[in-house]
N, C-alpha and C. Protein backbone atom coordinates (compact mmCIF):
# COMPACT_ATOMS: atom_id res chain seq x y z
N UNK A 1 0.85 -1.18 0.00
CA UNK A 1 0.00 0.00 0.00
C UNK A 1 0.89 1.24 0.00
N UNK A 2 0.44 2.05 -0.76
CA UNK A 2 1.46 3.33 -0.82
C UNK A 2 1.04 4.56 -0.14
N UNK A 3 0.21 4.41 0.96
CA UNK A 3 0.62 5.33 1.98
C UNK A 3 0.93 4.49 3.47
N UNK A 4 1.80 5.38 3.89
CA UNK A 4 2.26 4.43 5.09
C UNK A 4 1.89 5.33 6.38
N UNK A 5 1.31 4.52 7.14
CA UNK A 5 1.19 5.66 8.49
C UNK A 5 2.24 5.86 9.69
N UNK A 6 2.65 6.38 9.85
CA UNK A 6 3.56 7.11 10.89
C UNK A 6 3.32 6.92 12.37
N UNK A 7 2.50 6.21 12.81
CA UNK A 7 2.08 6.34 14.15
C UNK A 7 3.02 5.96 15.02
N UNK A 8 3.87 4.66 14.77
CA UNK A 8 4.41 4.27 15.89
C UNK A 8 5.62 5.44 15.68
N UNK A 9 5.81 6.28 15.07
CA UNK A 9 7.06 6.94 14.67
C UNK A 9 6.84 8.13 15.95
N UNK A 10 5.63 8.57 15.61
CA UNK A 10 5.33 9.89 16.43
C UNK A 10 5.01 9.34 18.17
N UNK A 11 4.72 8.15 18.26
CA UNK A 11 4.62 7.85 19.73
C UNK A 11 5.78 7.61 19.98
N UNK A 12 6.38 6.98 19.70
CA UNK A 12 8.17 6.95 19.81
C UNK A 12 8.93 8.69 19.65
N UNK A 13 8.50 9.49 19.64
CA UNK A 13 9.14 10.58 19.31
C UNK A 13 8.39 11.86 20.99
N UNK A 14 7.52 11.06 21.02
CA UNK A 14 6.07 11.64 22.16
C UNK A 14 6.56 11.02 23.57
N UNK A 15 7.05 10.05 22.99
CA UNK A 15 7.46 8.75 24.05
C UNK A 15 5.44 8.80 24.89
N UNK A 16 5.33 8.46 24.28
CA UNK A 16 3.76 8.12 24.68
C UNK A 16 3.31 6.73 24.14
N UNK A 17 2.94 6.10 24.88
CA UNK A 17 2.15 4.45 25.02
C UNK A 17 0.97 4.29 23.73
N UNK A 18 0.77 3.51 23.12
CA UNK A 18 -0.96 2.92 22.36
C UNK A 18 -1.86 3.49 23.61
N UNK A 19 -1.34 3.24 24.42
CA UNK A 19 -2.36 2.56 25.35
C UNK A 19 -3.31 4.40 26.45
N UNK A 20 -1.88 5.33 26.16
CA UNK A 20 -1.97 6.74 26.56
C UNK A 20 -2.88 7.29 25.82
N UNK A 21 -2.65 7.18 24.21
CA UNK A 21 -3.20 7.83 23.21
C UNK A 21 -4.17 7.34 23.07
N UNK A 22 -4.74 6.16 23.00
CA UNK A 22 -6.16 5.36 23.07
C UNK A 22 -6.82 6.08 24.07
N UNK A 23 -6.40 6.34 25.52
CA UNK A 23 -7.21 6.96 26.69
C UNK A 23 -7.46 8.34 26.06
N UNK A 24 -6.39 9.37 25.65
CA UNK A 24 -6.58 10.59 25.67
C UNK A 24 -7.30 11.17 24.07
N UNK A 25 -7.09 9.78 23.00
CA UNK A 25 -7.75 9.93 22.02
C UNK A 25 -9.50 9.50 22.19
N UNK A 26 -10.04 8.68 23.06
CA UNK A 26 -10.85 8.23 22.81
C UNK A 26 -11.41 7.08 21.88
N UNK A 27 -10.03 6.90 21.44
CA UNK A 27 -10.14 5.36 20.42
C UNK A 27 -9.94 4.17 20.77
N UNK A 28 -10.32 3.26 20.75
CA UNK A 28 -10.11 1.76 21.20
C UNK A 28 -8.81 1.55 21.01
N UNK A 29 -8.06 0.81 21.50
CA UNK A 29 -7.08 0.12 21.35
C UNK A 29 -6.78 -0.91 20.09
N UNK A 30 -7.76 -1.50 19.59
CA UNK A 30 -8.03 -2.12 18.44
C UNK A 30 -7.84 -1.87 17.49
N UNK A 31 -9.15 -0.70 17.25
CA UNK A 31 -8.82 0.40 15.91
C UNK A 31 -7.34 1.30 16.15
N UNK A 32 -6.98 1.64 17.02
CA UNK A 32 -5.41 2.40 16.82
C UNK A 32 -4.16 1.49 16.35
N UNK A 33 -4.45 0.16 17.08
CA UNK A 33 -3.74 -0.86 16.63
C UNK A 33 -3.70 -1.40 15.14
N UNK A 34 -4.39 -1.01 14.24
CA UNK A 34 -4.88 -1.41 12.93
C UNK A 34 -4.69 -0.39 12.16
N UNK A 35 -4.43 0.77 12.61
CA UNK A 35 -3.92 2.20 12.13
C UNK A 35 -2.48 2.27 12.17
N UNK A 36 -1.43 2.04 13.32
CA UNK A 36 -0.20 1.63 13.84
C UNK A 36 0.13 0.94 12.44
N UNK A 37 -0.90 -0.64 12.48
CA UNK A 37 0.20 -1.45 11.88
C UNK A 37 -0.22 -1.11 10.20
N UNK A 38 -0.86 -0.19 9.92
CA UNK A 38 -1.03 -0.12 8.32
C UNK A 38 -2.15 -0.84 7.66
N UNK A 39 -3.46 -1.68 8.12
CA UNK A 39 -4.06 -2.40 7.96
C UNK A 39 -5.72 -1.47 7.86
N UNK A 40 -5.53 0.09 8.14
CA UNK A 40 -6.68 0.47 7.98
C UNK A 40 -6.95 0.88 6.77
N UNK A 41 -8.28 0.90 6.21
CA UNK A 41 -8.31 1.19 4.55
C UNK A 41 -8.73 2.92 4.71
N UNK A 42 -9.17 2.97 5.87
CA UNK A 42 -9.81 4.34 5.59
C UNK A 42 -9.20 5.09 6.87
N UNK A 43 -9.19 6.40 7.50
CA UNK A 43 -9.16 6.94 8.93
C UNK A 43 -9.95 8.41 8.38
N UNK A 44 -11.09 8.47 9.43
CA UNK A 44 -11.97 9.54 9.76
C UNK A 44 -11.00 10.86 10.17
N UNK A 45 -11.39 12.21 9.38
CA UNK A 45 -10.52 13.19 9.75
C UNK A 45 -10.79 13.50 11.09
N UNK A 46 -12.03 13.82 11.76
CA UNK A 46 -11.80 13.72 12.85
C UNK A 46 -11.17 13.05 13.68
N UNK A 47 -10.67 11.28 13.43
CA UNK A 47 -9.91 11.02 14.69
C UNK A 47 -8.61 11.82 13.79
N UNK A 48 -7.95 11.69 12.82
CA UNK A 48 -6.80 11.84 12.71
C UNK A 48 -6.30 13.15 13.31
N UNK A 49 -7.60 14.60 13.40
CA UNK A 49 -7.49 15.93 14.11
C UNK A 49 -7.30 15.43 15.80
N UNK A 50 -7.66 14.45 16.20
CA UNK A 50 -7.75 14.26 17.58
C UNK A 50 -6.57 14.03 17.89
N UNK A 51 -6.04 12.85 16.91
CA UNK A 51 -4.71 12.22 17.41
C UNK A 51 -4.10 13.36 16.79
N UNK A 52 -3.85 14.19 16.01
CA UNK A 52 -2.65 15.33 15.74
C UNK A 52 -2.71 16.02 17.26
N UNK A 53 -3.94 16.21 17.64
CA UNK A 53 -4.24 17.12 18.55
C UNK A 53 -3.27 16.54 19.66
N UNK A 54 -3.56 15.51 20.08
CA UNK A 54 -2.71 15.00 21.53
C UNK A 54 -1.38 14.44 20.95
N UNK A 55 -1.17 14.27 19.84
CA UNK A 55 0.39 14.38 19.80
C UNK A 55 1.12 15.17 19.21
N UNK A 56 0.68 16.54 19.17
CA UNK A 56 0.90 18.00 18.79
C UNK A 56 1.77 17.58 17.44
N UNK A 57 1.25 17.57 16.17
CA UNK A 57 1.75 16.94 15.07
C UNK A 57 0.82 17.55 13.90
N UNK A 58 1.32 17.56 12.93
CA UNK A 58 0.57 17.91 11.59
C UNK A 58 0.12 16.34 11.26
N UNK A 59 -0.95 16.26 10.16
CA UNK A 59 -1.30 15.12 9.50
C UNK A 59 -0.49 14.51 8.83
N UNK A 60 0.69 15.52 8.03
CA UNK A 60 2.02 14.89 7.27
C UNK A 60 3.04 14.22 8.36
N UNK A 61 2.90 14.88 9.09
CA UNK A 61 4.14 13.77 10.44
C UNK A 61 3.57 12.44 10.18
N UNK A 62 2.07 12.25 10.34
CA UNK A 62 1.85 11.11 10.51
C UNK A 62 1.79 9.75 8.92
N UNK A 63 1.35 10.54 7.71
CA UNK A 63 0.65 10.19 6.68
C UNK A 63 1.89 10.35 5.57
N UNK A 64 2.34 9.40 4.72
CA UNK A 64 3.71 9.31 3.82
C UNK A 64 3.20 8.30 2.69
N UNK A 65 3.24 9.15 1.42
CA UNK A 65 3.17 8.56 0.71
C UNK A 65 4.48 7.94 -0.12
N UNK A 66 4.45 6.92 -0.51
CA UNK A 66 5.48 6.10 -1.50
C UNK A 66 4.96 5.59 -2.31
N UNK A 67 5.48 5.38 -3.51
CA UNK A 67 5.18 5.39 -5.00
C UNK A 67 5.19 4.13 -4.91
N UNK A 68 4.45 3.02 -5.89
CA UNK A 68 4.44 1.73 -5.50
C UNK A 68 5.71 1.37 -6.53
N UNK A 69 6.29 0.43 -6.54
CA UNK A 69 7.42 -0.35 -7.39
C UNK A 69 6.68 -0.86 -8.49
N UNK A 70 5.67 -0.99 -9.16
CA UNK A 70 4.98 -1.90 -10.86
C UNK A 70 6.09 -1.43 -11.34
């Protein structure tokens, strides 16, 4: 897939837990976990404004596109 999400990059950079950002985002642990590992097809701008919000970040910190190899 040729966008890649950034999450574990910016919690590693936050030094903040899944488990912090799930509480202070309001998102399950599940769905953040499926976002983390690249497996979501879609993400609602509102959570993605939430999670910029608590990990004081633009949407590009998190969101990287790469060109596929065909």
């Amino acid at each position: 897939m040729p966008i890649i999400i950034n999450l574990d990059v910016m919690l590693a950079r936050r030094k903040m837990s899944l488990t912090e950002l799930s509480e202070r985002v309001g998102i399950t642990m599940s769905n953040l976990s499926i976002l983390k590992t690249g497996k979501a097809k879609a993400v609602r701008l509102e959570t993605l404004e939430s999670i910029c919000d608590v990990l004081n970040c633009q949407p590009g910190d998190l969101l990287e596109y790469r060109k596929s190899e065909t």
